[in-house]
PDB file of N, CA and C in Angstrom:
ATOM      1  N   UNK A   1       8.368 -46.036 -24.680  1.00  0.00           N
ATOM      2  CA  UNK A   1       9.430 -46.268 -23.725  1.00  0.00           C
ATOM      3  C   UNK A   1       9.760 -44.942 -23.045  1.00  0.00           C
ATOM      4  N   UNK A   2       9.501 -45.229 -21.439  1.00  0.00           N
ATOM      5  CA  UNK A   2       9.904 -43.314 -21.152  1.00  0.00           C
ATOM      6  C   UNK A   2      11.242 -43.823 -20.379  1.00  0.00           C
ATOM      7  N   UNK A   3      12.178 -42.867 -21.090  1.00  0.00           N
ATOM      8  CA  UNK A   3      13.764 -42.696 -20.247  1.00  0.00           C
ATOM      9  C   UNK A   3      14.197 -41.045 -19.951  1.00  0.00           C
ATOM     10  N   UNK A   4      14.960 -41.359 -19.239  1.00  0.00           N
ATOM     11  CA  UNK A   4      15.727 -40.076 -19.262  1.00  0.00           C
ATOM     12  C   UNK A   4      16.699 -39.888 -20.181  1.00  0.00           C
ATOM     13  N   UNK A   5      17.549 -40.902 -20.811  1.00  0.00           N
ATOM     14  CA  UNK A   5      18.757 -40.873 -21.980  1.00  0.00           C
ATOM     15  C   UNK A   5      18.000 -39.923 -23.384  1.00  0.00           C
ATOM     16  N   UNK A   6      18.927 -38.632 -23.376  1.00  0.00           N
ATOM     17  CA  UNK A   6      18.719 -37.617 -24.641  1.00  0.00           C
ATOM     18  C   UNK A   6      18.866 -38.682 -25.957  1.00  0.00           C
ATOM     19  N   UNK A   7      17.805 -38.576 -26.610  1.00  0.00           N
ATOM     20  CA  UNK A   7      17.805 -38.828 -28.194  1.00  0.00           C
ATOM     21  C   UNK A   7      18.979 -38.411 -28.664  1.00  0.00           C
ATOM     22  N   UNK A   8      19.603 -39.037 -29.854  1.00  0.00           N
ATOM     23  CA  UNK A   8      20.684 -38.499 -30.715  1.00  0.00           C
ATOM     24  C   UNK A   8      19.908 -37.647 -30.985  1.00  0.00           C
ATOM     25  N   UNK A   9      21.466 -36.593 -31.940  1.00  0.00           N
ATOM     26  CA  UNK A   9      21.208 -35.506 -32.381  1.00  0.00           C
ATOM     27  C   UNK A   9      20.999 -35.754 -33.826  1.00  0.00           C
ATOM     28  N   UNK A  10      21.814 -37.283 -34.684  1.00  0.00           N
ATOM     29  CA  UNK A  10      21.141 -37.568 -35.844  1.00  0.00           C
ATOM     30  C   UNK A  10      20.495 -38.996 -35.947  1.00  0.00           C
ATOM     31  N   UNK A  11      20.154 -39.061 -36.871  1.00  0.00           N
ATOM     32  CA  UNK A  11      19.776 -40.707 -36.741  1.00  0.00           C
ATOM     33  C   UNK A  11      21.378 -41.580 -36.884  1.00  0.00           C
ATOM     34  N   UNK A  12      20.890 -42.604 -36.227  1.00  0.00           N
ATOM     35  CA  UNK A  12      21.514 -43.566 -35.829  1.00  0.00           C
ATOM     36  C   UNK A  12      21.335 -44.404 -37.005  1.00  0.00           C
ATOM     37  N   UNK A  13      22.305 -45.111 -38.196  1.00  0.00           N
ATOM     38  CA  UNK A  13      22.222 -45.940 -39.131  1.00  0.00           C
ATOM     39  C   UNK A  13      23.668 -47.027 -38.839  1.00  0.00           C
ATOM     40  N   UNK A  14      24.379 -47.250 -37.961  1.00  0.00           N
ATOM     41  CA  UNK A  14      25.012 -48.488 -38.061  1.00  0.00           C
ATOM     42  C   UNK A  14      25.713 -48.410 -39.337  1.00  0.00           C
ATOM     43  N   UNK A  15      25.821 -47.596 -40.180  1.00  0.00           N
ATOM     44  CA  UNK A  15      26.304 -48.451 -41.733  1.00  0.00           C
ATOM     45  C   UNK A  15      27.623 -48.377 -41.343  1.00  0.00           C
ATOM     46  N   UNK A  16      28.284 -48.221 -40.413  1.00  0.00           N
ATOM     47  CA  UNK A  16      29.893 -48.889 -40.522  1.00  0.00           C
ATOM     48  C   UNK A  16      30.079 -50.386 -40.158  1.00  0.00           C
ATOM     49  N   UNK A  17      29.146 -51.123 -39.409  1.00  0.00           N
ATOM     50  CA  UNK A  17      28.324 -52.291 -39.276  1.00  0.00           C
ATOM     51  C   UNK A  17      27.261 -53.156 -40.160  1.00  0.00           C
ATOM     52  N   UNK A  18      26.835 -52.119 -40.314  1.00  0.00           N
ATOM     53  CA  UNK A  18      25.637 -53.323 -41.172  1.00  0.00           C
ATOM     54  C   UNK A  18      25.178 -52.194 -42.372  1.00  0.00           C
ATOM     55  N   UNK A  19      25.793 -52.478 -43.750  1.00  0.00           N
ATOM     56  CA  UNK A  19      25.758 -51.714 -44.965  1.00  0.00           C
ATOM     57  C   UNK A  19      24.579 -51.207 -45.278  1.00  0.00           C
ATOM     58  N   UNK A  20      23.248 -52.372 -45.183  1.00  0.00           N
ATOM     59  CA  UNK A  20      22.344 -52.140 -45.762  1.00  0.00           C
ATOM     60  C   UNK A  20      21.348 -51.770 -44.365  1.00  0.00           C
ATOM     61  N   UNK A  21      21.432 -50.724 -43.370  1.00  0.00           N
ATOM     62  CA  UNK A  21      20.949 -50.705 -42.124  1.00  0.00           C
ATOM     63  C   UNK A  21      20.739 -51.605 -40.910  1.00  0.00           C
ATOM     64  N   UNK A  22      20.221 -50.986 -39.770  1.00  0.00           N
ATOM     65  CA  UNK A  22      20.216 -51.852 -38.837  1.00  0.00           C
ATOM     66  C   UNK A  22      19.001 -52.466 -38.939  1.00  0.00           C
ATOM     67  N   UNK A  23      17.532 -51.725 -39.706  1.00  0.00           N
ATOM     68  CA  UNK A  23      16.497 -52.508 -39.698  1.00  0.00           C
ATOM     69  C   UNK A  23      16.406 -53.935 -40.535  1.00  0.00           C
ATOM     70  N   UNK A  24      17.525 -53.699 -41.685  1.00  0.00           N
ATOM     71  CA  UNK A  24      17.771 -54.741 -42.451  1.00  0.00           C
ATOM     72  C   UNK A  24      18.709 -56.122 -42.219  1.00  0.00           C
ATOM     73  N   UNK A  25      19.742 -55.677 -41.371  1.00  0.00           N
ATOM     74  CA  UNK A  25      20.494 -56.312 -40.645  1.00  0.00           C
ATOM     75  C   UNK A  25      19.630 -58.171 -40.312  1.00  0.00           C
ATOM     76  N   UNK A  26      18.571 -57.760 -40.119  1.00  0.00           N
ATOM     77  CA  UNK A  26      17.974 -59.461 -39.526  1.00  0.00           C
ATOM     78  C   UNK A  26      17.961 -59.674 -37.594  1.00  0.00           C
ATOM     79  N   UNK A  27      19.556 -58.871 -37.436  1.00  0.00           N
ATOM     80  CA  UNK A  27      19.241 -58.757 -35.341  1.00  0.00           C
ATOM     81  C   UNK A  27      18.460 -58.259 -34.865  1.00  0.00           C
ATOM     82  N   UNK A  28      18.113 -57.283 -35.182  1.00  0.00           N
ATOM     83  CA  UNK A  28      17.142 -56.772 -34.309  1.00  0.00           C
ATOM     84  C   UNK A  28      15.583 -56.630 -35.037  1.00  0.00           C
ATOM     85  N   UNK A  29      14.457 -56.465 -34.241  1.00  0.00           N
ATOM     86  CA  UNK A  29      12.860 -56.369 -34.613  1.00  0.00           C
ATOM     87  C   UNK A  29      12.702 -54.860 -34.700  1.00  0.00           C
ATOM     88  N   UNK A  30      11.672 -54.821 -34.874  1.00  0.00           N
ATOM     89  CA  UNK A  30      11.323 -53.304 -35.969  1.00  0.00           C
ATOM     90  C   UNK A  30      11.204 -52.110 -34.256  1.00  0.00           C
ATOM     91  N   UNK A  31      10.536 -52.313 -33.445  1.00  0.00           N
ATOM     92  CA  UNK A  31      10.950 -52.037 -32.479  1.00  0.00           C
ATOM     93  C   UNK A  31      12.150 -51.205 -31.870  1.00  0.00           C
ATOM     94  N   UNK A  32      13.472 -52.394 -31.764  1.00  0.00           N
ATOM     95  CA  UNK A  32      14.429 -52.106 -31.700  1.00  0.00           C
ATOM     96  C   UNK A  32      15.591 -51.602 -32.253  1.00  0.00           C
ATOM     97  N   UNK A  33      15.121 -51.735 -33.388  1.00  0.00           N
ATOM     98  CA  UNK A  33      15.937 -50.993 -34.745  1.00  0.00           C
ATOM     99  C   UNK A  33      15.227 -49.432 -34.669  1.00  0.00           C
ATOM    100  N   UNK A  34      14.167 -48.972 -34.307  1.00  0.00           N
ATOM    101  CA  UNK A  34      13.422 -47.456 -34.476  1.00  0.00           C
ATOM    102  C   UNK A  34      14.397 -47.174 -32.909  1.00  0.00           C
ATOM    103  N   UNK A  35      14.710 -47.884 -31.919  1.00  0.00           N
ATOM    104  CA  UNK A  35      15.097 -47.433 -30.634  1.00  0.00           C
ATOM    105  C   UNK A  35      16.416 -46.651 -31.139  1.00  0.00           C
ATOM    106  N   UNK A  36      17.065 -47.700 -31.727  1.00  0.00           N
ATOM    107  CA  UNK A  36      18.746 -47.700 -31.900  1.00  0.00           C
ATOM    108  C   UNK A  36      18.552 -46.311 -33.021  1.00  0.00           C
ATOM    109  N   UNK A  37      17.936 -46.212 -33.662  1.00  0.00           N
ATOM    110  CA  UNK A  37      17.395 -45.069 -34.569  1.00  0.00           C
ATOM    111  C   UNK A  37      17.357 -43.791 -33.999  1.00  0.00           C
ATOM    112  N   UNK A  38      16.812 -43.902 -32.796  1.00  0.00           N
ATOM    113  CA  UNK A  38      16.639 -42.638 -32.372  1.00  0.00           C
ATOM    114  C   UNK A  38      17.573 -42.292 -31.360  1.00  0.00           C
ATOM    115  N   UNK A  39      18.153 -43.478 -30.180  1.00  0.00           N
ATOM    116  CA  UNK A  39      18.988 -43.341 -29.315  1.00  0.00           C
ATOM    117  C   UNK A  39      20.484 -43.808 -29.416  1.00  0.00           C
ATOM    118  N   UNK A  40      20.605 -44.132 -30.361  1.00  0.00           N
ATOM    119  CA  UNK A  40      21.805 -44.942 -30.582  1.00  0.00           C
ATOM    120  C   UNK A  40      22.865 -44.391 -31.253  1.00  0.00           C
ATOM    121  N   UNK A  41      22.921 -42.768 -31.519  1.00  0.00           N
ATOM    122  CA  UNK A  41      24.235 -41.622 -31.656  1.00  0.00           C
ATOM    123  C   UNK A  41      24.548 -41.824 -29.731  1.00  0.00           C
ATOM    124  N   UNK A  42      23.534 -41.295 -29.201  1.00  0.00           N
ATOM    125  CA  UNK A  42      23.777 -40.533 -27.687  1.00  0.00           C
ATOM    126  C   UNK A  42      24.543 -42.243 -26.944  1.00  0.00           C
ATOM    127  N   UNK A  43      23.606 -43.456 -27.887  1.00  0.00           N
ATOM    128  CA  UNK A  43      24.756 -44.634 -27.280  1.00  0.00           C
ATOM    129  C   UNK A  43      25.842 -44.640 -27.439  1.00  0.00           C
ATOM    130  N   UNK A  44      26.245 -44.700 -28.316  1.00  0.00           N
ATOM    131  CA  UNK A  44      27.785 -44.396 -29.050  1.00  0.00           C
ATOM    132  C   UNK A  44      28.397 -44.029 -28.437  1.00  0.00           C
ATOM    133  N   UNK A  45      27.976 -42.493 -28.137  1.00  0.00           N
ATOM    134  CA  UNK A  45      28.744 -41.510 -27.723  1.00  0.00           C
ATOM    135  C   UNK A  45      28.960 -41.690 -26.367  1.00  0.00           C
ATOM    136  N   UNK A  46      28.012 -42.339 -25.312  1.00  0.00           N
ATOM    137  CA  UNK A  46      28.729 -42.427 -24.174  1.00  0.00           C
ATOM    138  C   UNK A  46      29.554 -43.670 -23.972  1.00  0.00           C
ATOM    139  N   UNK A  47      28.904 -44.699 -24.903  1.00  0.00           N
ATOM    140  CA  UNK A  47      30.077 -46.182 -25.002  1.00  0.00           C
ATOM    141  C   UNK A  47      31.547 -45.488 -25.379  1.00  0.00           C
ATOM    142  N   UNK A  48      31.244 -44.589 -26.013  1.00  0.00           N
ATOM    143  CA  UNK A  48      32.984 -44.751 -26.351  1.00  0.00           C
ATOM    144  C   UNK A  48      33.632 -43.625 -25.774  1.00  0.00           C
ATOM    145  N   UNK A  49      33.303 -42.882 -25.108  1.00  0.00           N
ATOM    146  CA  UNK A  49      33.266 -41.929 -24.048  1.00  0.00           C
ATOM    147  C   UNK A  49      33.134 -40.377 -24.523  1.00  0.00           C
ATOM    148  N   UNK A  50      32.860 -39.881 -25.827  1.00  0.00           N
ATOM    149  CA  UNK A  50      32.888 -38.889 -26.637  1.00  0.00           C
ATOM    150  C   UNK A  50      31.724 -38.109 -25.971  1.00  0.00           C
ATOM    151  N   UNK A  51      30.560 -38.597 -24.869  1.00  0.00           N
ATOM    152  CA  UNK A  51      29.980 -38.007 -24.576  1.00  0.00           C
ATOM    153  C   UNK A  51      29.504 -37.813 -23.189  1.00  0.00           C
ATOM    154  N   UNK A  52      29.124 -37.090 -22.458  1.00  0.00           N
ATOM    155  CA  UNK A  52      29.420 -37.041 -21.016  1.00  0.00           C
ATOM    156  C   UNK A  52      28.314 -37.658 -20.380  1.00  0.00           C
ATOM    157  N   UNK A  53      27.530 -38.161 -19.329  1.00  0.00           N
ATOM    158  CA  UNK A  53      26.193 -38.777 -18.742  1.00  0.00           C
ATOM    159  C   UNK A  53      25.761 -37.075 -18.237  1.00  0.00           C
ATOM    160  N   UNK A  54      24.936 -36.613 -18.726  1.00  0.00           N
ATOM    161  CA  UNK A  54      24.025 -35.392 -17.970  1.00  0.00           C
ATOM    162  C   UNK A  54      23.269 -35.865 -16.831  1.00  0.00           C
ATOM    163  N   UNK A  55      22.622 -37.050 -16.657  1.00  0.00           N
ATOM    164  CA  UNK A  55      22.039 -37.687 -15.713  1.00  0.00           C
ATOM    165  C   UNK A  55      22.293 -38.732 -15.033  1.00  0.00           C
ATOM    166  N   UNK A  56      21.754 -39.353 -14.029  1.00  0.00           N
ATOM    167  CA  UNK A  56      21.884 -40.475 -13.708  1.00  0.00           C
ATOM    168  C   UNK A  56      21.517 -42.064 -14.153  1.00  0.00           C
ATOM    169  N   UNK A  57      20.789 -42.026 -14.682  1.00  0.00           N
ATOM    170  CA  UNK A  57      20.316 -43.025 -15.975  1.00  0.00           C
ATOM    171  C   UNK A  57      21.470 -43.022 -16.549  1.00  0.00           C
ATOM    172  N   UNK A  58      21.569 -42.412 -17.966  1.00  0.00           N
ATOM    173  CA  UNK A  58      23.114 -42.575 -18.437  1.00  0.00           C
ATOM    174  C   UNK A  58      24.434 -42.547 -17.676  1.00  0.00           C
ATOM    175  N   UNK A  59      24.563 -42.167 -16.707  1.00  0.00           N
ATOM    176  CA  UNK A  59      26.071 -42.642 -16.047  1.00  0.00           C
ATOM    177  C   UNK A  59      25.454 -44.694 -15.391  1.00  0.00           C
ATOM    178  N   UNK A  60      24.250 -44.858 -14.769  1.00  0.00           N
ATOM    179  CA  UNK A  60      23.628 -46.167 -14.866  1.00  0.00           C
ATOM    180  C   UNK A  60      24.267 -46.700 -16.580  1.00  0.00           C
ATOM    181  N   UNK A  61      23.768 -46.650 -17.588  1.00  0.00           N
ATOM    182  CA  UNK A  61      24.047 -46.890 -18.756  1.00  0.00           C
ATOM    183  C   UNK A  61      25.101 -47.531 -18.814  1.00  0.00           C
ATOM    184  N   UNK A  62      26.453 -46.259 -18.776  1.00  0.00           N
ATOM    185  CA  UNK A  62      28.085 -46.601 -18.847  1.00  0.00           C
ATOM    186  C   UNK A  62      27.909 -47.932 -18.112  1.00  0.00           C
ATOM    187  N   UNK A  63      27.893 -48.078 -16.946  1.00  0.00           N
ATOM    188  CA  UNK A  63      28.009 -48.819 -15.933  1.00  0.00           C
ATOM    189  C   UNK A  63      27.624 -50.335 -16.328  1.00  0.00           C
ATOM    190  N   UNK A  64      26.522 -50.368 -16.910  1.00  0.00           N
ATOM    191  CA  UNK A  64      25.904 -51.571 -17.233  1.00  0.00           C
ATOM    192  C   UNK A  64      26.531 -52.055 -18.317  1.00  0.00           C
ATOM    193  N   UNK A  65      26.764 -50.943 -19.458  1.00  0.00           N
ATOM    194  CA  UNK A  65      27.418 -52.147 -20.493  1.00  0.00           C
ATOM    195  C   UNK A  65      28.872 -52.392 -20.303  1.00  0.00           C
ATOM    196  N   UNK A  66      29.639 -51.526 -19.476  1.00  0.00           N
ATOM    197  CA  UNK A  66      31.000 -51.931 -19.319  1.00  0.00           C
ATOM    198  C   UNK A  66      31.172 -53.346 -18.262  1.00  0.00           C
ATOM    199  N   UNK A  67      29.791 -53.757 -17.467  1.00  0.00           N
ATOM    200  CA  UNK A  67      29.586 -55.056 -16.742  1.00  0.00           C
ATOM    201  C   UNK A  67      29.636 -55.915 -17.519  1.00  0.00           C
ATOM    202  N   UNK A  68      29.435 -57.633 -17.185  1.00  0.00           N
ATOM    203  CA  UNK A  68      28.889 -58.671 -17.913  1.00  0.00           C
ATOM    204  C   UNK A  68      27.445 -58.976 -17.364  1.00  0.00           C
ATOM    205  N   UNK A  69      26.745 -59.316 -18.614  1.00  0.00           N
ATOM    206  CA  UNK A  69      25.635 -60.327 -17.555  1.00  0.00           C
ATOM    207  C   UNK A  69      24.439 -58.842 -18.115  1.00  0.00           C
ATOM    208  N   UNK A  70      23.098 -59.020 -17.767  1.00  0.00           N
ATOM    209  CA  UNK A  70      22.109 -58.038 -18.506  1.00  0.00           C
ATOM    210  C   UNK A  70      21.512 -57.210 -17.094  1.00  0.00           C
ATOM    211  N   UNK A  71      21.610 -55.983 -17.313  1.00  0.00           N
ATOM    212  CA  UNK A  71      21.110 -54.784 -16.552  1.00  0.00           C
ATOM    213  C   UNK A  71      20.207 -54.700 -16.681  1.00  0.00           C
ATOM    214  N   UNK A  72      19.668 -53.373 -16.042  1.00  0.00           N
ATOM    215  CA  UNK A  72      18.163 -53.158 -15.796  1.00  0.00           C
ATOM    216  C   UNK A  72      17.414 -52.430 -16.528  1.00  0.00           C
ATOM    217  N   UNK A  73      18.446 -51.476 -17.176  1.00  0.00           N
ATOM    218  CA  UNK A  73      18.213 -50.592 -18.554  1.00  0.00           C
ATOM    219  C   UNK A  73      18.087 -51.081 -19.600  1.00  0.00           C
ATOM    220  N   UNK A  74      16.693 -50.839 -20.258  1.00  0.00           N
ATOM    221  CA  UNK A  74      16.391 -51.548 -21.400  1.00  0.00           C
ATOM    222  C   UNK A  74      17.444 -50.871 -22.424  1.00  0.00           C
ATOM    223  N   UNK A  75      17.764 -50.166 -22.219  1.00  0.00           N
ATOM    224  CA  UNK A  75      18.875 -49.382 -23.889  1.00  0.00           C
ATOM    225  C   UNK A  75      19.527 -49.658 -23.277  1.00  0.00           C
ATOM    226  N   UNK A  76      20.489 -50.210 -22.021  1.00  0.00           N
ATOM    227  CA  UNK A  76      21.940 -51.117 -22.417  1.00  0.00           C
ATOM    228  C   UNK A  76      21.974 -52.716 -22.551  1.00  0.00           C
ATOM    229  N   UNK A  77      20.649 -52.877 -22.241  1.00  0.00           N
ATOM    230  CA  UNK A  77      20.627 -54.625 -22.893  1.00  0.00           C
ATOM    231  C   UNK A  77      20.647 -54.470 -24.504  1.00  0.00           C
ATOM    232  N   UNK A  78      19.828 -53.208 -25.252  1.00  0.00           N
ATOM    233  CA  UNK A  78      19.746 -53.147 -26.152  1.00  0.00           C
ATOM    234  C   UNK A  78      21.049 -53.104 -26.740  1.00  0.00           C
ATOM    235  N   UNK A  79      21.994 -51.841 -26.172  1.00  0.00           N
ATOM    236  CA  UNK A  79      23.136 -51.231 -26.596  1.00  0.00           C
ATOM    237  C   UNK A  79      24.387 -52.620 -27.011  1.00  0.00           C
ATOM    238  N   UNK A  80      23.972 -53.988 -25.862  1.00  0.00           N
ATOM    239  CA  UNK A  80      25.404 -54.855 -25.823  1.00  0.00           C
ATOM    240  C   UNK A  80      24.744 -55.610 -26.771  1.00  0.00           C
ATOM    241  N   UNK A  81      23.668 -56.071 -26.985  1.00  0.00           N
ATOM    242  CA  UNK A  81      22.738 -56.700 -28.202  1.00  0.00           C
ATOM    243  C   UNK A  81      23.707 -56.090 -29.662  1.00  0.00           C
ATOM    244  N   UNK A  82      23.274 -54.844 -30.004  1.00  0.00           N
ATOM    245  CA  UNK A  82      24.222 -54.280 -30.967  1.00  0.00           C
ATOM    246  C   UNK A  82      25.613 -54.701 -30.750  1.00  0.00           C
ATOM    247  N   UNK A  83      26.400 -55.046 -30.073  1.00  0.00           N
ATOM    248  CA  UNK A  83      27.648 -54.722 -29.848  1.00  0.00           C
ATOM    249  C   UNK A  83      27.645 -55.944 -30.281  1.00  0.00           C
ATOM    250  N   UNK A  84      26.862 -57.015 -29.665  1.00  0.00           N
ATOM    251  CA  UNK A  84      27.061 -58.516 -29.777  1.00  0.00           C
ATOM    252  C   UNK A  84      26.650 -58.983 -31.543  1.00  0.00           C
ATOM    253  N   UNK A  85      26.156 -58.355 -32.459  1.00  0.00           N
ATOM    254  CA  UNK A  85      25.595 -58.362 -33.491  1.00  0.00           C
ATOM    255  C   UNK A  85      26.794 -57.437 -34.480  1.00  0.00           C
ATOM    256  N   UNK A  86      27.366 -56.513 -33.792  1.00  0.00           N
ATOM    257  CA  UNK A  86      28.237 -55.977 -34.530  1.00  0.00           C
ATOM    258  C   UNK A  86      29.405 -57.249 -34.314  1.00  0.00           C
ATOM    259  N   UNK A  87      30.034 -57.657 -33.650  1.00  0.00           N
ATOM    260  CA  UNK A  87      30.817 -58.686 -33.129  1.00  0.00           C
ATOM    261  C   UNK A  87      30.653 -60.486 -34.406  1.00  0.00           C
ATOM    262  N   UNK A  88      29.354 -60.302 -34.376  1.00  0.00           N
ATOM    263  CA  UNK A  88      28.792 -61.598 -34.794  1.00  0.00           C
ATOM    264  C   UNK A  88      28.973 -60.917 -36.398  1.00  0.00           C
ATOM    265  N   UNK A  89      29.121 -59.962 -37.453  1.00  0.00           N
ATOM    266  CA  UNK A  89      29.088 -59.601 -38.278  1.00  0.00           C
ATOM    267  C   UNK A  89      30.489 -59.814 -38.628  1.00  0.00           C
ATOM    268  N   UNK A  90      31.566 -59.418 -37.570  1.00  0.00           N
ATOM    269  CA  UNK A  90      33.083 -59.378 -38.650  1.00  0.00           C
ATOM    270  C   UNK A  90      33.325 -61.245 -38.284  1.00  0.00           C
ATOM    271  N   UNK A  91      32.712 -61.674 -37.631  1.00  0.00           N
ATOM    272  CA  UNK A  91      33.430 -63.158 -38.103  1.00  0.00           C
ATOM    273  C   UNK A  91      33.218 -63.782 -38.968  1.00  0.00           C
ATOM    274  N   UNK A  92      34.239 -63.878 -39.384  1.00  0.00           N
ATOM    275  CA  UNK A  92      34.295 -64.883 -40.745  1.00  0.00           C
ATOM    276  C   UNK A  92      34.929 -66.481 -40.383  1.00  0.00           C
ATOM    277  N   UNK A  93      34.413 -67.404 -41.536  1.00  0.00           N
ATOM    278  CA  UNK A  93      35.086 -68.861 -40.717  1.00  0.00           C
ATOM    279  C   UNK A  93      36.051 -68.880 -42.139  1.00  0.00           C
ATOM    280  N   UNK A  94      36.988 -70.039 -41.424  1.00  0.00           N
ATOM    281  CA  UNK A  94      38.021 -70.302 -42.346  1.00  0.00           C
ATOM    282  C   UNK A  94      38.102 -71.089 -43.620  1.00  0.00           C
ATOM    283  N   UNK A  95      36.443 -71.350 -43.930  1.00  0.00           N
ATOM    284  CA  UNK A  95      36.702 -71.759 -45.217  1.00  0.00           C
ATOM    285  C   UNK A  95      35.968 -70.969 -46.250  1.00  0.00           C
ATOM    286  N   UNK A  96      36.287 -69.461 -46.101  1.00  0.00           N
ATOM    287  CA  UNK A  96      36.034 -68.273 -46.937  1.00  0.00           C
ATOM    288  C   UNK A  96      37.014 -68.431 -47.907  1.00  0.00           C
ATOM    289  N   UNK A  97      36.975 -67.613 -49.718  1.00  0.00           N
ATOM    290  CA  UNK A  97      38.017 -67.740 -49.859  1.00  0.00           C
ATOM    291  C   UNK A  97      38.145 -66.252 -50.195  1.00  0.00           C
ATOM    292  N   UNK A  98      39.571 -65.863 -49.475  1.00  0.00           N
ATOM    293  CA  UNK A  98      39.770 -64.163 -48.827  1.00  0.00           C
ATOM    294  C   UNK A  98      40.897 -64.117 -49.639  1.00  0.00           C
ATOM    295  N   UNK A  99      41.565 -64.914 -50.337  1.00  0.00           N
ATOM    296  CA  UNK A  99      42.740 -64.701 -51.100  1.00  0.00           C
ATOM    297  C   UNK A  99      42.599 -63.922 -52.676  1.00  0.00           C
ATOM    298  N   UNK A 100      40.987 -63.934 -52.803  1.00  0.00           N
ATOM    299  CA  UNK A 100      41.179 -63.006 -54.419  1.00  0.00           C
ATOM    300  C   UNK A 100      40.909 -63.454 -55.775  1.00  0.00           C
ATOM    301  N   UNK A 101      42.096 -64.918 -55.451  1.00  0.00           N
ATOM    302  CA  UNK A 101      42.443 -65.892 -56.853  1.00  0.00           C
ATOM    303  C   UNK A 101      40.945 -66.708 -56.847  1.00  0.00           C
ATOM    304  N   UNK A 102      40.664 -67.084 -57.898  1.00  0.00           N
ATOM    305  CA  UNK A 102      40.098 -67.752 -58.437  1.00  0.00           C
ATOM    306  C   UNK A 102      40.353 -68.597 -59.303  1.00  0.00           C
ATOM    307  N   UNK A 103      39.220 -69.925 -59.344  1.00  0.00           N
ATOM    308  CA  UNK A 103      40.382 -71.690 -59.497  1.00  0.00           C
ATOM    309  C   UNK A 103      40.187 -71.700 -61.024  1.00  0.00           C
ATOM    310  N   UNK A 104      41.184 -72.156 -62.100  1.00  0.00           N
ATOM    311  CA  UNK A 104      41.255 -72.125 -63.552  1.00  0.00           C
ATOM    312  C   UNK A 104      40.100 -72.853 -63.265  1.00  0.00           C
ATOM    313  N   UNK A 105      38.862 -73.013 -64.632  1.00  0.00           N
ATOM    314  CA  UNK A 105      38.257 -73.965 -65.040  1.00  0.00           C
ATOM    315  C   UNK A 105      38.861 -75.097 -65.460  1.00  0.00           C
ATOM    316  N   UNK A 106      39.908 -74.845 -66.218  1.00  0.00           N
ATOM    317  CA  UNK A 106      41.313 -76.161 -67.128  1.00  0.00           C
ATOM    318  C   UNK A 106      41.728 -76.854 -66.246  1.00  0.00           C
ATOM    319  N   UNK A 107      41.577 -76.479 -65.093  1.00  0.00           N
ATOM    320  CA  UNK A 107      42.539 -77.617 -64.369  1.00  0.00           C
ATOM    321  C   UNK A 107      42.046 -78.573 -63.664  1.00  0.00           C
ATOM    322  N   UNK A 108      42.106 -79.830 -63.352  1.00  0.00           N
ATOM    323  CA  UNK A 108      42.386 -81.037 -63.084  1.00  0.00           C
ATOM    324  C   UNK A 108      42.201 -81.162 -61.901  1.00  0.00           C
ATOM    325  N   UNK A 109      42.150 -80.096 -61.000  1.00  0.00           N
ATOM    326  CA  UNK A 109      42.596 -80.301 -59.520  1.00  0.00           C
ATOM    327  C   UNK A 109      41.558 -80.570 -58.481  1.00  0.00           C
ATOM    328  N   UNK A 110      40.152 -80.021 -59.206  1.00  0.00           N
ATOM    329  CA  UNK A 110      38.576 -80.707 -58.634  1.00  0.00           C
ATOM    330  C   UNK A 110      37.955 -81.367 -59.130  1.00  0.00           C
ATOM    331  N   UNK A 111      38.152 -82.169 -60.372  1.00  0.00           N
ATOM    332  CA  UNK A 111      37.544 -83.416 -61.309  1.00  0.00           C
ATOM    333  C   UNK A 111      37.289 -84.371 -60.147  1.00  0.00           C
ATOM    334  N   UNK A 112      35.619 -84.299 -60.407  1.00  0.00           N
ATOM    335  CA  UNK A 112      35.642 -85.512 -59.572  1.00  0.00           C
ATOM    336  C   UNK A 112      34.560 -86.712 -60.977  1.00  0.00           C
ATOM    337  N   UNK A 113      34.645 -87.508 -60.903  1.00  0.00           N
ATOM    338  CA  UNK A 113      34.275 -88.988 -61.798  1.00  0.00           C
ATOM    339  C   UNK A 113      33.005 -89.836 -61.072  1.00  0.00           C
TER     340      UNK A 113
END
């Protein structure tokens, strides 16, 4: 893939997202998990604005993922992919049980006959 967007300065591991990595994660292909690996600090950093666009490609970048709908830059289709996968990770549905307790065995209250 030839871009102009600078490589991170470390690797890129997602684990505040996905514990056991991004290659493990299941979203993304081996491919795109080595991308996010190598480019996906310098993503970060300009998604969340901690880092400045040196070029025109990356100020393109900003631009595209703060749009809706898929750009022309393969690392910000990639970048909202992650975002959309980080997104798809904290939902939980409502018949989790998030309260802790756990149901007596003794009791009566799921006997079914």
């Amino acid at each position: 893939m030839e871009t102009l967007i600078r490589k991170g300065k470390a690797t890129f591991f997602g684990d505040r997202s996905f514990a056991h990595g991004i290659s493990r994660s299941g979203h993304f292909n081996k491919r795109e998990s080595e991308e996010l690996a190598i480019y996906g600090a310098t993503l970060e950093g300009l998604h969340q604005g901690t880092l400045f666009p040196e070029n025109e490609e990356e100020s393109q970048f900003i631009m595209e993922v703060q749009q809706a709908g898929e750009g022309q830059l393969y690392l910000s289709n990639l970048w909202k992919k992650y975002l959309r996968a980080v997104e798809k990770s904290r939902v939980h549905h409502g018949f989790s049980r998030s309260h802790g307790r756990t149901r007596d065995i003794n009791s009566n209250e799921h006997l079914f006959i």
